[in-house]
C-alpha atoms as a PDB file:
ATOM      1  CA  UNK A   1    -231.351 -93.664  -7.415  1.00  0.00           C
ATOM      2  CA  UNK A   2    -234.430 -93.008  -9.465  1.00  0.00           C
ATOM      3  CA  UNK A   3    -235.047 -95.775 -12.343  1.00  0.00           C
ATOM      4  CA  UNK A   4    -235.448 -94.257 -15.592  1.00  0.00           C
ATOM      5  CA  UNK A   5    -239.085 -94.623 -17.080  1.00  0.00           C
ATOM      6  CA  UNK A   6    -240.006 -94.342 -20.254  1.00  0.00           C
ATOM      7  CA  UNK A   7    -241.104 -91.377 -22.963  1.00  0.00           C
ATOM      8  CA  UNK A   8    -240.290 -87.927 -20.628  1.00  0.00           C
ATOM      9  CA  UNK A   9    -240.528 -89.780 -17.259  1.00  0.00           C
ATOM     10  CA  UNK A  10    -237.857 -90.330 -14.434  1.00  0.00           C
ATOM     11  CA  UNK A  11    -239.971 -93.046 -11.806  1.00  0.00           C
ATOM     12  CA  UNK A  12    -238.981 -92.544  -7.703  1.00  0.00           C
ATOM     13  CA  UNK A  13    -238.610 -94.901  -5.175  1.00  0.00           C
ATOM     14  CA  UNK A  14    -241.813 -93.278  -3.769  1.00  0.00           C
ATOM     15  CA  UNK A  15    -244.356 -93.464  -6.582  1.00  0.00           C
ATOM     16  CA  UNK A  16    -244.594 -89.652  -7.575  1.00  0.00           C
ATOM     17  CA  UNK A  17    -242.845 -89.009 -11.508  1.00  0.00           C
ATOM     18  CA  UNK A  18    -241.147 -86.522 -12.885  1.00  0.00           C
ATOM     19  CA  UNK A  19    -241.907 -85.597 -16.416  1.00  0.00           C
ATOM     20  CA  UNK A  20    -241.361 -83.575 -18.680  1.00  0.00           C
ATOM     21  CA  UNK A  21    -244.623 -80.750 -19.462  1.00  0.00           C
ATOM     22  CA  UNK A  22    -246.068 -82.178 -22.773  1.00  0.00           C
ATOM     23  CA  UNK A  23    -249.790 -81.095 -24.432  1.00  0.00           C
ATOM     24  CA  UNK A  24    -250.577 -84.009 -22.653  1.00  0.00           C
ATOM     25  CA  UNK A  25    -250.935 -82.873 -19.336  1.00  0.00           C
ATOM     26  CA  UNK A  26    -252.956 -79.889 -20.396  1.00  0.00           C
ATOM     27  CA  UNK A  27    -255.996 -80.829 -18.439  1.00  0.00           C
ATOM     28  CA  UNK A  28    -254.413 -81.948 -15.942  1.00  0.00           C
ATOM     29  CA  UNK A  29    -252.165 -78.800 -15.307  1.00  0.00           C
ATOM     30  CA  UNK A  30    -254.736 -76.681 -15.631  1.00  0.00           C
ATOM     31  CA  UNK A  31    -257.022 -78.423 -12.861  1.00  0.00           C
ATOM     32  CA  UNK A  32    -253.586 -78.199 -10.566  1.00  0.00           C
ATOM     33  CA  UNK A  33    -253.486 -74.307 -10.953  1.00  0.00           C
ATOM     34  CA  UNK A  34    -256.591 -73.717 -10.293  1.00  0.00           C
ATOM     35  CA  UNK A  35    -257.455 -75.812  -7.218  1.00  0.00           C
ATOM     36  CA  UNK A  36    -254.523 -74.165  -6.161  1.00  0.00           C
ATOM     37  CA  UNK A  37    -254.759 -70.726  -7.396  1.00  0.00           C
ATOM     38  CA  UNK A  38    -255.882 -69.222  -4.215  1.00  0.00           C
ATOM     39  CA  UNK A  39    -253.093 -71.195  -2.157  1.00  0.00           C
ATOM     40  CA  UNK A  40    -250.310 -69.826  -4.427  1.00  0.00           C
ATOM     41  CA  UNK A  41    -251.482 -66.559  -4.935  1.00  0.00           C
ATOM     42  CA  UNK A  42    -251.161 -66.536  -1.192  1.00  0.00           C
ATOM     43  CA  UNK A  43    -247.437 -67.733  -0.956  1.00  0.00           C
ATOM     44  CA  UNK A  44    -246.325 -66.621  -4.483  1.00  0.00           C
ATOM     45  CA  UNK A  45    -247.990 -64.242  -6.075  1.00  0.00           C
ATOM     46  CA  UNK A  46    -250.914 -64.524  -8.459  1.00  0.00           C
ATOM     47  CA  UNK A  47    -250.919 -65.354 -12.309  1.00  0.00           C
ATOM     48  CA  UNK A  48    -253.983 -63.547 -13.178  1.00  0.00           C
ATOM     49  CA  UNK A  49    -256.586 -64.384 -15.427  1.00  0.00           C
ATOM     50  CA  UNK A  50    -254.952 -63.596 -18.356  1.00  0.00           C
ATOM     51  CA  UNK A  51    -253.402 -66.628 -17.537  1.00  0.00           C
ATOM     52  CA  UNK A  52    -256.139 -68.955 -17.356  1.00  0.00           C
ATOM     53  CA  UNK A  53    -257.466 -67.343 -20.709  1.00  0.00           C
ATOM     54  CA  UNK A  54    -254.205 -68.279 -22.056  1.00  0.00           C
ATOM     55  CA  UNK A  55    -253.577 -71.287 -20.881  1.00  0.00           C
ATOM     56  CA  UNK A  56    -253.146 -73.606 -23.869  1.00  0.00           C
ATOM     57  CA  UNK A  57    -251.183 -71.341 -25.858  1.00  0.00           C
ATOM     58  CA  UNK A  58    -248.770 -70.772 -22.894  1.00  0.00           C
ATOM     59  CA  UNK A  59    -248.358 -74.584 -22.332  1.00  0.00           C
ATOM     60  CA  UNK A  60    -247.413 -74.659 -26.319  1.00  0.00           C
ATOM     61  CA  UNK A  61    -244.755 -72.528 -25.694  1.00  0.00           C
ATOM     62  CA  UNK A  62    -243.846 -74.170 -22.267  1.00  0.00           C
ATOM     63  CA  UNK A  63    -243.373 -77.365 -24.481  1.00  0.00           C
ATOM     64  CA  UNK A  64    -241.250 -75.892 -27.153  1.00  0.00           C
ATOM     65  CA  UNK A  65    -238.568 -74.385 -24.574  1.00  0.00           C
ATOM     66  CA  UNK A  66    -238.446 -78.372 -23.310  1.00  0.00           C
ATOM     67  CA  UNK A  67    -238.161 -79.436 -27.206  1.00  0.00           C
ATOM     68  CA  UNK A  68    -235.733 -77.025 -27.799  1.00  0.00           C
ATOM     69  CA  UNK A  69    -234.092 -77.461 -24.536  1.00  0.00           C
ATOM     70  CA  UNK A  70    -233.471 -74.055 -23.177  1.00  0.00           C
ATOM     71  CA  UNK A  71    -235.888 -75.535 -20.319  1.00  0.00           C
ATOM     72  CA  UNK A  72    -236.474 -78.382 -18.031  1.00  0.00           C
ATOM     73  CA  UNK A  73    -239.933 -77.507 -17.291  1.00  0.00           C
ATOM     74  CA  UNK A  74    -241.464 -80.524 -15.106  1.00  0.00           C
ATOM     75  CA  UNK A  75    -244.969 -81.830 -13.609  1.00  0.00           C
ATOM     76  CA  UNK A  76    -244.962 -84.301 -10.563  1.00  0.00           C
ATOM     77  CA  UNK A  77    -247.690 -86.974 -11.245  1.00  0.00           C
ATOM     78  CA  UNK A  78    -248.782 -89.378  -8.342  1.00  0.00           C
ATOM     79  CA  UNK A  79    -249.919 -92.574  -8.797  1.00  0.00           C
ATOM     80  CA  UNK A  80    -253.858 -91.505  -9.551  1.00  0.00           C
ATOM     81  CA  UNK A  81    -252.226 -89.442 -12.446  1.00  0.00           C
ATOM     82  CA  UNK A  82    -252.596 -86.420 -10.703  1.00  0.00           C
ATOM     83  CA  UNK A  83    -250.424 -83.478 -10.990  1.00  0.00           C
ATOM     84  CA  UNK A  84    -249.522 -82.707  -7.337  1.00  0.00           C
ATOM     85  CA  UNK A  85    -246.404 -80.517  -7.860  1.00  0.00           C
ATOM     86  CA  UNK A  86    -244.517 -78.503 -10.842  1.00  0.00           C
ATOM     87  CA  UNK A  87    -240.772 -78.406 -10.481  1.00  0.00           C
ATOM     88  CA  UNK A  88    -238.676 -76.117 -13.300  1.00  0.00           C
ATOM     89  CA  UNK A  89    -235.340 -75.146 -14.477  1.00  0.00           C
ATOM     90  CA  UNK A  90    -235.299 -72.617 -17.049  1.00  0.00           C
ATOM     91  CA  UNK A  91    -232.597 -70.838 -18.981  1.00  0.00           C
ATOM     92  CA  UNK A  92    -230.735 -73.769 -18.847  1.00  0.00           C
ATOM     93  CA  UNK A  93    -228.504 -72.906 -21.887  1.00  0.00           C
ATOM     94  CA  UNK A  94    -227.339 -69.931 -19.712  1.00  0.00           C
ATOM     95  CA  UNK A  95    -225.254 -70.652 -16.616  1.00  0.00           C
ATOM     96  CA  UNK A  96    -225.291 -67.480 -15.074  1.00  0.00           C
ATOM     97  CA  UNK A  97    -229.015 -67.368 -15.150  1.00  0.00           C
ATOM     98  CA  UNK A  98    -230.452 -71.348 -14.543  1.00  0.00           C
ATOM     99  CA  UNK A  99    -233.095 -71.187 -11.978  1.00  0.00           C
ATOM    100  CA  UNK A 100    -235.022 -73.679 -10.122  1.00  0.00           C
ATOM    101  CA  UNK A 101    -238.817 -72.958  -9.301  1.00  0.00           C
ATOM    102  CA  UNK A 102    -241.424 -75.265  -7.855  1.00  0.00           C
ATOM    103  CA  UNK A 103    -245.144 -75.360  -6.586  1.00  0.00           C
ATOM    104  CA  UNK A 104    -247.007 -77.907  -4.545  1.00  0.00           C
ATOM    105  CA  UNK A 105    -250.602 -78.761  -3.886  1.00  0.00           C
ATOM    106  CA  UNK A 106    -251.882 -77.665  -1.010  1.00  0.00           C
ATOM    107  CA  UNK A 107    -253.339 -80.850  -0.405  1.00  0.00           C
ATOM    108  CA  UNK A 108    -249.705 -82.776  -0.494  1.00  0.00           C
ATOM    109  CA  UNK A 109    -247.869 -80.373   1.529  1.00  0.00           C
ATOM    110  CA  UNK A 110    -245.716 -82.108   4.119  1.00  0.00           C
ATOM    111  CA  UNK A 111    -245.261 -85.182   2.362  1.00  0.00           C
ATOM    112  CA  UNK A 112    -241.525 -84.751   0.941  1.00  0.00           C
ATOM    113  CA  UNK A 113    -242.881 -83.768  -2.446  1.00  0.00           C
ATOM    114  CA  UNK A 114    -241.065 -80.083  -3.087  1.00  0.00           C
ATOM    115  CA  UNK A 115    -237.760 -82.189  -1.930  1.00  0.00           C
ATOM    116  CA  UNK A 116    -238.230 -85.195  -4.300  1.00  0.00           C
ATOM    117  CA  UNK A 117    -239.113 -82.849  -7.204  1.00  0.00           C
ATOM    118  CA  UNK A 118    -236.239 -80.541  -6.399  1.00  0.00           C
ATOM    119  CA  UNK A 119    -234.015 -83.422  -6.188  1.00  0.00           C
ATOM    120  CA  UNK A 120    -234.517 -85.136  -9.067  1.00  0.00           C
ATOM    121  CA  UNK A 121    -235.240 -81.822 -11.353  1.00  0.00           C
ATOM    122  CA  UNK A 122    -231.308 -81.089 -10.131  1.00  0.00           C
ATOM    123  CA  UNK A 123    -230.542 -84.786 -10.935  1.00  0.00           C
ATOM    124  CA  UNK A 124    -232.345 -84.403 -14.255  1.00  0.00           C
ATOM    125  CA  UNK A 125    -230.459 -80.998 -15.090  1.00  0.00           C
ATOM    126  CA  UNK A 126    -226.707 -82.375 -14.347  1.00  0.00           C
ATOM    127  CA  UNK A 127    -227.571 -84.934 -16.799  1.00  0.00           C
ATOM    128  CA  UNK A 128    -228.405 -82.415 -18.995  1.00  0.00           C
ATOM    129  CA  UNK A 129    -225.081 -80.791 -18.133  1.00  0.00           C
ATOM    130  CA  UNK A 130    -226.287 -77.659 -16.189  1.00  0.00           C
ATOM    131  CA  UNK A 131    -223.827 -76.977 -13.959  1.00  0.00           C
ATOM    132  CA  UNK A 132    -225.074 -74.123 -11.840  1.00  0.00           C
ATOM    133  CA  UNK A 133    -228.563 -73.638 -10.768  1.00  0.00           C
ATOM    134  CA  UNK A 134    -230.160 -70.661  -8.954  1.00  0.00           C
ATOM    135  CA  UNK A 135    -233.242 -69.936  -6.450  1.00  0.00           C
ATOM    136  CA  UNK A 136    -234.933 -67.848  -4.783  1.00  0.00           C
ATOM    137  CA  UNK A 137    -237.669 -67.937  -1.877  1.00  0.00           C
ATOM    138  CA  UNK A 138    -239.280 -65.594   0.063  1.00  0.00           C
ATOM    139  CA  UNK A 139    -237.997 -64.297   3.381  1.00  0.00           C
ATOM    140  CA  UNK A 140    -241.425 -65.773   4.931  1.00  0.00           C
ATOM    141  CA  UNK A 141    -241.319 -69.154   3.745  1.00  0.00           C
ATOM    142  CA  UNK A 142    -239.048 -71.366   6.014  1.00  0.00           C
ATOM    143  CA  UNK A 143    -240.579 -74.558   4.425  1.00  0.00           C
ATOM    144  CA  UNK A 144    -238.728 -73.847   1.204  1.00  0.00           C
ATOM    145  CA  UNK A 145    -235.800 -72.712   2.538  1.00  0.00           C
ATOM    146  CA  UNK A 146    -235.395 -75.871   4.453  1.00  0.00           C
ATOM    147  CA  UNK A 147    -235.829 -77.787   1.287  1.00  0.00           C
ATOM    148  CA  UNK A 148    -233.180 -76.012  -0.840  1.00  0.00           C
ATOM    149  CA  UNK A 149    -230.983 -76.656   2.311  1.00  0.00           C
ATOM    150  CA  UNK A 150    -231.794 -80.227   2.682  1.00  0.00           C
ATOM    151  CA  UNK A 151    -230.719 -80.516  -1.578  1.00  0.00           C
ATOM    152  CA  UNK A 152    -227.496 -78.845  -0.983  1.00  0.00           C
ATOM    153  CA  UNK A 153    -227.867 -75.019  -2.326  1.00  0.00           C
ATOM    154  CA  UNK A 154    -226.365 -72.521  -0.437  1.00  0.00           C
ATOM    155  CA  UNK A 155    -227.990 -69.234   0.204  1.00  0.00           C
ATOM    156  CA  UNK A 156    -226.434 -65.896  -1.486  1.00  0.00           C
ATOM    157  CA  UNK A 157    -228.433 -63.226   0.307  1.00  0.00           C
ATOM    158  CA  UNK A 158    -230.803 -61.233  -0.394  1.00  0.00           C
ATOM    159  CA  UNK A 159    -232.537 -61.405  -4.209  1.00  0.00           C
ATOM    160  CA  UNK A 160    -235.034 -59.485  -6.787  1.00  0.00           C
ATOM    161  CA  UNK A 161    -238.520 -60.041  -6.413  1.00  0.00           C
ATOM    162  CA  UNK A 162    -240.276 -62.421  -8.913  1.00  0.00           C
ATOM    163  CA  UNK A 163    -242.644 -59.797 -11.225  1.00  0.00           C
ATOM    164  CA  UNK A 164    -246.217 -59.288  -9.523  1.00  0.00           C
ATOM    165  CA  UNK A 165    -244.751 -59.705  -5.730  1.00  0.00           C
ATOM    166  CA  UNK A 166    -243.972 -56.776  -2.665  1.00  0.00           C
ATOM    167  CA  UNK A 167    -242.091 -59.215  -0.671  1.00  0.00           C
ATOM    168  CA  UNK A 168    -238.898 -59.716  -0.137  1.00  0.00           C
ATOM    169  CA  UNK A 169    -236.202 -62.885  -1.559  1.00  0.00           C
ATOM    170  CA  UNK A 170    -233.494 -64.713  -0.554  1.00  0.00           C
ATOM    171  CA  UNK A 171    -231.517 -66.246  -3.261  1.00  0.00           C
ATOM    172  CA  UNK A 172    -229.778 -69.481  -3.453  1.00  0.00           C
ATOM    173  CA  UNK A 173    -227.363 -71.216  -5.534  1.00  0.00           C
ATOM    174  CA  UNK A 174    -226.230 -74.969  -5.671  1.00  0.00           C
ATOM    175  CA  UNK A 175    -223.426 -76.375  -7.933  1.00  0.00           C
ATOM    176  CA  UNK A 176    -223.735 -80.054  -9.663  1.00  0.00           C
ATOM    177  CA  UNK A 177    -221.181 -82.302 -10.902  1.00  0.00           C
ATOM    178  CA  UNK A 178    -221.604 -84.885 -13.521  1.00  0.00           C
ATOM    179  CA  UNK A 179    -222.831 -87.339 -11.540  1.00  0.00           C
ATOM    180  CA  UNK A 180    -225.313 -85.710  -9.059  1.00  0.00           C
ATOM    181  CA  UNK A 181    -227.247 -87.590  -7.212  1.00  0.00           C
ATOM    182  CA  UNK A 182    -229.089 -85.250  -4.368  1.00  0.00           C
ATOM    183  CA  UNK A 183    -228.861 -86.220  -0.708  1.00  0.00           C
ATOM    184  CA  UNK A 184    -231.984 -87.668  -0.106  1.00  0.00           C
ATOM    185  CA  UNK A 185    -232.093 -85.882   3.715  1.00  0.00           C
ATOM    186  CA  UNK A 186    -235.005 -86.529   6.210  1.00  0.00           C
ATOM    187  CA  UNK A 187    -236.418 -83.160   7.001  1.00  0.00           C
ATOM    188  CA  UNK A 188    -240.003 -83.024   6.497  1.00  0.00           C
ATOM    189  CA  UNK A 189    -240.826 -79.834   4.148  1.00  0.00           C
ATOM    190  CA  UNK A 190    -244.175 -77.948   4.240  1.00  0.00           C
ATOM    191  CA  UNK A 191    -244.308 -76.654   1.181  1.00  0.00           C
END
């Protein structure tokens, strides 16, 4: 079970955190997306430069859904105090329309990190007394798929397209009791 750090933290066994987006990962955010921006624009679709040209003001309001808590919005951070990963749950104040999202570094993919972040995002939302969360992956991206799998959601068939991507979804759905605490599985993602 993860140990509970301190300020917006949640500490795994393996050395990669969960917190909570604050202003203070800014810089550090920003650097993620766009080392990665290529990679994801690839596999997800791309945020544009608007964006970019944005980016503070969008993190501002990223922050206040987390304040507010309508949002779990969360960064992985590994040991150098990188962010290697983002992992959210938003709408979390409406059951019918919680969904779970996450992106990975290129250079990390492989490692286990989209399952630990899905894990203990799902962890972090029963605690917050979500009850129902939703996904959705792309039809071409097994690596995903096996990670949802691996945490316990269930797929639903097929689902709409995020905005600003041709290809098609699968959704997903996973149900958490009080007390979740996601099966920690061995598969190896790749995403």
């Amino acid at each position: 079970m993860p140990r509970r750090g301190s300020g917006n933290q949640i500490r795994t066994d393996d050395s990669v955190r969960l917190e909570l987006l604050s202003s203070g990962h800014a810089r550090q955010l920003e650097r993620f997306e766009l080392n990665n921006r290529d990679f994801f624009a690839s596999r997800i679709g791309d945020r544009g430069d608007d964006y970019f040209a944005h980016f503070d003001e969008r993190l501002a309001e990223l922050v206040e859904e987390n304040r507010v808590g309508t949002s779990l919005l969360g960064v992985l951070v590994d040991p150098r105090e990188e962010v290697v990963a983002r992992v959210n749950i938003t709408d979390i104040h409406q059951s019918d329309s919680t969904e779970i999202g996450s992106r990975v570094a290129k250079s990390v993919q492989g490692r286990g990190i989209a399952r630990t972040g899905v894990r203990l995002a799902l962890e972090l939302a029963a605690a917050h007394g979500v009850r129902v969360v939703h996904a959705r992956v792309a039809a071409d991206n097994p690596a995903s798929r096996r990670v949802l799998k691996v945490c316990g959601f269930e797929a639903t068939g097929p689902a709409p397209s995020p905005d600003g991507s041709s290809r098609a979804f699968t959704g997903y759905v996973i149900r958490l009791g009080a007390e979740t605490e996601m099966p920690r599985g061995e598969a190896k993602d790749h995403s």
